[in-house]
Protein backbone atom coordinates (compact mmCIF):
# COMPACT_ATOMS: atom_id res chain seq x y z
CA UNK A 1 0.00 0.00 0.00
CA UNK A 2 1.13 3.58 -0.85
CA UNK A 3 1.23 6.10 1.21
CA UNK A 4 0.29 9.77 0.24
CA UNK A 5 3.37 12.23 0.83
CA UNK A 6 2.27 15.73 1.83
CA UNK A 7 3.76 19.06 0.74
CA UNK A 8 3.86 22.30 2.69
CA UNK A 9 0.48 23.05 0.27
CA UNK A 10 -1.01 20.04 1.78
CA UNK A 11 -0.67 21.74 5.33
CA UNK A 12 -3.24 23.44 7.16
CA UNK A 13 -1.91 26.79 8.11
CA UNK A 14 -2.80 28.29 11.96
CA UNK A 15 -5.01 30.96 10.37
CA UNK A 16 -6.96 27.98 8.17
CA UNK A 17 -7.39 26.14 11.19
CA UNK A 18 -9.18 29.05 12.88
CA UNK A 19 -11.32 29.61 9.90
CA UNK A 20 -12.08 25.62 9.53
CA UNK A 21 -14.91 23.87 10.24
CA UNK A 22 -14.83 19.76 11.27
CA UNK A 23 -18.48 20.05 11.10
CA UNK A 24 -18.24 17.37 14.04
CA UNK A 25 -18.22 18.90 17.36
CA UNK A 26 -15.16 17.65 18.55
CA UNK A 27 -12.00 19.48 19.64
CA UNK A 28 -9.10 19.68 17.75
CA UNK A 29 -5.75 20.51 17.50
CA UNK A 30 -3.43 21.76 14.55
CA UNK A 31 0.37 19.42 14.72
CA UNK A 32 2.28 20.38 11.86
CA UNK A 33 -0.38 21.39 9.90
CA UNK A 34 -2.76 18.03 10.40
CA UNK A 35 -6.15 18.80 12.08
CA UNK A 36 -5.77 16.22 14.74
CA UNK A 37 -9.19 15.14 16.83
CA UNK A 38 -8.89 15.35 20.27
CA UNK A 39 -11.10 12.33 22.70
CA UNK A 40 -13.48 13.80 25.02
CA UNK A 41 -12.39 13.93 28.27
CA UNK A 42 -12.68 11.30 30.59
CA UNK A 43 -15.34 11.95 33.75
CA UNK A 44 -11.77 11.89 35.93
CA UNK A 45 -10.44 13.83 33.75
CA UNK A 46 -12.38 16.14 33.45
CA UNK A 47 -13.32 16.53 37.45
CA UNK A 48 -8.95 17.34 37.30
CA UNK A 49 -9.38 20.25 35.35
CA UNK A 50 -12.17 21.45 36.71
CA UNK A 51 -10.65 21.51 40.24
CA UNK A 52 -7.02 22.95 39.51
CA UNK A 53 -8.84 25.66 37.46
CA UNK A 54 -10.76 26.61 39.99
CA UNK A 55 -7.57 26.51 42.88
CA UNK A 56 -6.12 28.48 40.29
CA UNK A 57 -8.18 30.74 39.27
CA UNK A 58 -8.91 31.59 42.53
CA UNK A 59 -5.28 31.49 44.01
CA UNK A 60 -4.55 34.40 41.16
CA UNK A 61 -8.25 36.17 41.85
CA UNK A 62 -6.63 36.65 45.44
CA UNK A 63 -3.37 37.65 44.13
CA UNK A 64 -5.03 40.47 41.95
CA UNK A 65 -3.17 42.01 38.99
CA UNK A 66 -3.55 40.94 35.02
CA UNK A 67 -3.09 36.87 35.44
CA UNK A 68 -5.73 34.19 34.35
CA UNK A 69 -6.64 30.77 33.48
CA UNK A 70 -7.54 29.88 30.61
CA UNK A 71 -9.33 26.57 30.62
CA UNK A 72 -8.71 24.29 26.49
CA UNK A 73 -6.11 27.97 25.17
CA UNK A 74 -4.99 27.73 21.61
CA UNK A 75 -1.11 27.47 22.34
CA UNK A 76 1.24 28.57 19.20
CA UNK A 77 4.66 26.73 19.38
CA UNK A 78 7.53 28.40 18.33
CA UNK A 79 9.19 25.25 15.92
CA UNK A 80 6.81 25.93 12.38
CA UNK A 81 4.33 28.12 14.29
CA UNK A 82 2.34 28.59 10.96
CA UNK A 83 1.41 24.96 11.15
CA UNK A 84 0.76 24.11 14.79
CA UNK A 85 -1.83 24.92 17.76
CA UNK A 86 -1.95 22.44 20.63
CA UNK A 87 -4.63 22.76 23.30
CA UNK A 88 -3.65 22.02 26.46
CA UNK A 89 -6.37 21.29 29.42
CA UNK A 90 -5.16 24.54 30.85
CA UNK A 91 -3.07 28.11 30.62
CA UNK A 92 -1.93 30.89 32.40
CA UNK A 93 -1.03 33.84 30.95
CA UNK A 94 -0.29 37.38 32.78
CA UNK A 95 -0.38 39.27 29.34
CA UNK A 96 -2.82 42.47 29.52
CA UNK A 97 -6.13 41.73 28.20
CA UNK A 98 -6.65 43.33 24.58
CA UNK A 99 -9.13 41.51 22.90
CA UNK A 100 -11.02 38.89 24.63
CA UNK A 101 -11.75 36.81 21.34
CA UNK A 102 -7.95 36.59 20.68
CA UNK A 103 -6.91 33.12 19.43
CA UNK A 104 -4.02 31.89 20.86
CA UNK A 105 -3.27 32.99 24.34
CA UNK A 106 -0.77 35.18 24.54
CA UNK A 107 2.34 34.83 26.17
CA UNK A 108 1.45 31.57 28.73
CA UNK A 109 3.87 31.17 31.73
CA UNK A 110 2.11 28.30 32.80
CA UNK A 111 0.37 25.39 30.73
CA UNK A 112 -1.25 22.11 32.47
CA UNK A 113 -1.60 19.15 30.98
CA UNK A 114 -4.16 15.94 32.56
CA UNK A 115 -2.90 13.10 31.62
CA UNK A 116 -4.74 9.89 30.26
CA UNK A 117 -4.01 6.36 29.83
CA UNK A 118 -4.69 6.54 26.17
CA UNK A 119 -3.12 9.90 25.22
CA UNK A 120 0.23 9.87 26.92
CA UNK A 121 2.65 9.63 24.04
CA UNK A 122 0.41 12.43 22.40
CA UNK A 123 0.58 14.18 25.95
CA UNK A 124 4.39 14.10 26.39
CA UNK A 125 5.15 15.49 22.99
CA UNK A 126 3.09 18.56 23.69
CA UNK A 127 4.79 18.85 27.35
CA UNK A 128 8.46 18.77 25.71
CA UNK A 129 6.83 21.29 22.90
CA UNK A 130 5.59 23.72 25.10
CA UNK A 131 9.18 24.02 26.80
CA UNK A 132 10.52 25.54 23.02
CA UNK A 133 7.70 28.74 24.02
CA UNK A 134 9.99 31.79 25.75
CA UNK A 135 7.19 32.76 28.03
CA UNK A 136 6.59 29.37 29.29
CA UNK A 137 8.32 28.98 32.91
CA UNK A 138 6.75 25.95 34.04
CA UNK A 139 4.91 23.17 32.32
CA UNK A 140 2.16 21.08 35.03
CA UNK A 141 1.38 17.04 34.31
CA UNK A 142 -1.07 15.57 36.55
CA UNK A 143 -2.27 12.32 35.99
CA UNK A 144 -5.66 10.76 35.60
CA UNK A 145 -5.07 7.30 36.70
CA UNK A 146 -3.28 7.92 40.22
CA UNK A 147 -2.48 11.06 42.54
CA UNK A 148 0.56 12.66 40.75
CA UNK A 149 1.31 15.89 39.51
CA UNK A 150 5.09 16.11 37.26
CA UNK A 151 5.83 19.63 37.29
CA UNK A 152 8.87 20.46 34.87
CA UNK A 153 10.61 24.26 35.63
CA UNK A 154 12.69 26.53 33.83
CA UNK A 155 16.07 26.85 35.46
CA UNK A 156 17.35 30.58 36.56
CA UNK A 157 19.53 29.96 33.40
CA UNK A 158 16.53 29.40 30.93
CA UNK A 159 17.21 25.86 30.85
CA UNK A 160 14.97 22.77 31.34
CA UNK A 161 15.63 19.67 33.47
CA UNK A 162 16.10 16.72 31.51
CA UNK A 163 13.13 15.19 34.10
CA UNK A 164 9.71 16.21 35.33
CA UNK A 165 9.99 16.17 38.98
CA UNK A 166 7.26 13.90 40.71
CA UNK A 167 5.09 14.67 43.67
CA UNK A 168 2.45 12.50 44.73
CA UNK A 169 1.74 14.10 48.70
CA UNK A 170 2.40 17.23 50.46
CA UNK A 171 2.42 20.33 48.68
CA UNK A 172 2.60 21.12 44.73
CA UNK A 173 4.55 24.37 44.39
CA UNK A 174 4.11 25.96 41.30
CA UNK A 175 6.56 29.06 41.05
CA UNK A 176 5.48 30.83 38.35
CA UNK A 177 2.32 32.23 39.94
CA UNK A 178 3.27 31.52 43.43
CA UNK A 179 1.19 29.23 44.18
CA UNK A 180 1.01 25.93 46.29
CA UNK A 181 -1.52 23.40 47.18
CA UNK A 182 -1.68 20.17 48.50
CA UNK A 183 -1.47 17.95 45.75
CA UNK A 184 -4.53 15.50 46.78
CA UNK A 185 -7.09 18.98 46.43
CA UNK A 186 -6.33 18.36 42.68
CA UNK A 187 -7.51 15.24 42.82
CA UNK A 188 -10.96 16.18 45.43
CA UNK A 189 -13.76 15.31 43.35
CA UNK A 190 -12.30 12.03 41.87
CA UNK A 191 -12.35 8.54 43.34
CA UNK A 192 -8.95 8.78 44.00
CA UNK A 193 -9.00 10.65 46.84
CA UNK A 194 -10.96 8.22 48.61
């Protein structure tokens, strides 16, 4: 069996992808120019990103000043950013609010993935793609099968660890907004807390 071989013409562009249709009602993401259909979320997962939104949300509501969470952002990646927009489950962004319908966030310093069972090789590349985006200073994994949150940080030197670093009790300290929480609130509404 052949297999087609796409050109750059072939490729959806970032500004098609906006304009485009699926006609479906499922999410989607652009990677390298492929419209790529996103599962729904899980019940689990979904109770996840429900709950560190709302921590977060109102961890930075307390904090006052321009930062918010934005819960499914449009994320442009630096490497061919004509061709690619990954949606994470979540984004924070401290970049002044000009235009409310603005596709992508601008300028996130903190993205948050949930991660699934079935979507983790999918997952990880985005989590290793987001670390190429200046703004980004830390990147949040928590999974949907057990209580663990991987947190991966920009050094003081701009660098990333080679390694997420795990925590599954006590406190989840997330730098970039100042916040911290203990990491089983995450996971409040879900059977694993029991």
């Amino acid at each position: 069996m052949s297999q087609a071989v796409q050109t750059s013409h072939d490729l959806m562009t970032v500004a098609e992808f906006l304009d485009w249709d699926s006609g479906d009602g499922r999410m989607w993401q652009l990677v390298d120019g492929v419209p790529t259909a996103m599962a729904p979320p899980s019940g689990r997962h979904g109770a996840i990103q429900s709950e560190v939104a709302r921590l977060i949300g109102n961890h930075l509501l307390a904090q006052g000043g321009p930062c918010r969470v934005i819960v499914t952002p449009g994320i442009i990646t630096p490497v061919a950013a004509d061709h690619n927009m990954r949606i994470p489950d979540l984004a924070v962004t401290c970049a002044p609010v000009a235009d409310d319908t603005a596709v992508p966030v601008p300028d996130p310093v903190l993205i948050v993935e949930v991660l699934s069972p079935g979507n983790q090789r999918e997952t990880w590349i985005n989590v290793w793609t987001y670390t190429l985006i200046p703004s980004v200073q830390e990147v949040l994994v928590l999974h949907n099968a057990l209580v663990r949150a991987d947190v991966l940080r920009r050094g003081p030197d701009g660098a990333w660890p080679t390694a997420t670093t795990p925590v599954t009790a006590g406190s989840l300290v997330l730098d970039s907004i100042g916040f911290g929480v203990p990491v089983a609130d995450i996971y409040r509404t879900t059977a694993l807390a029991q």
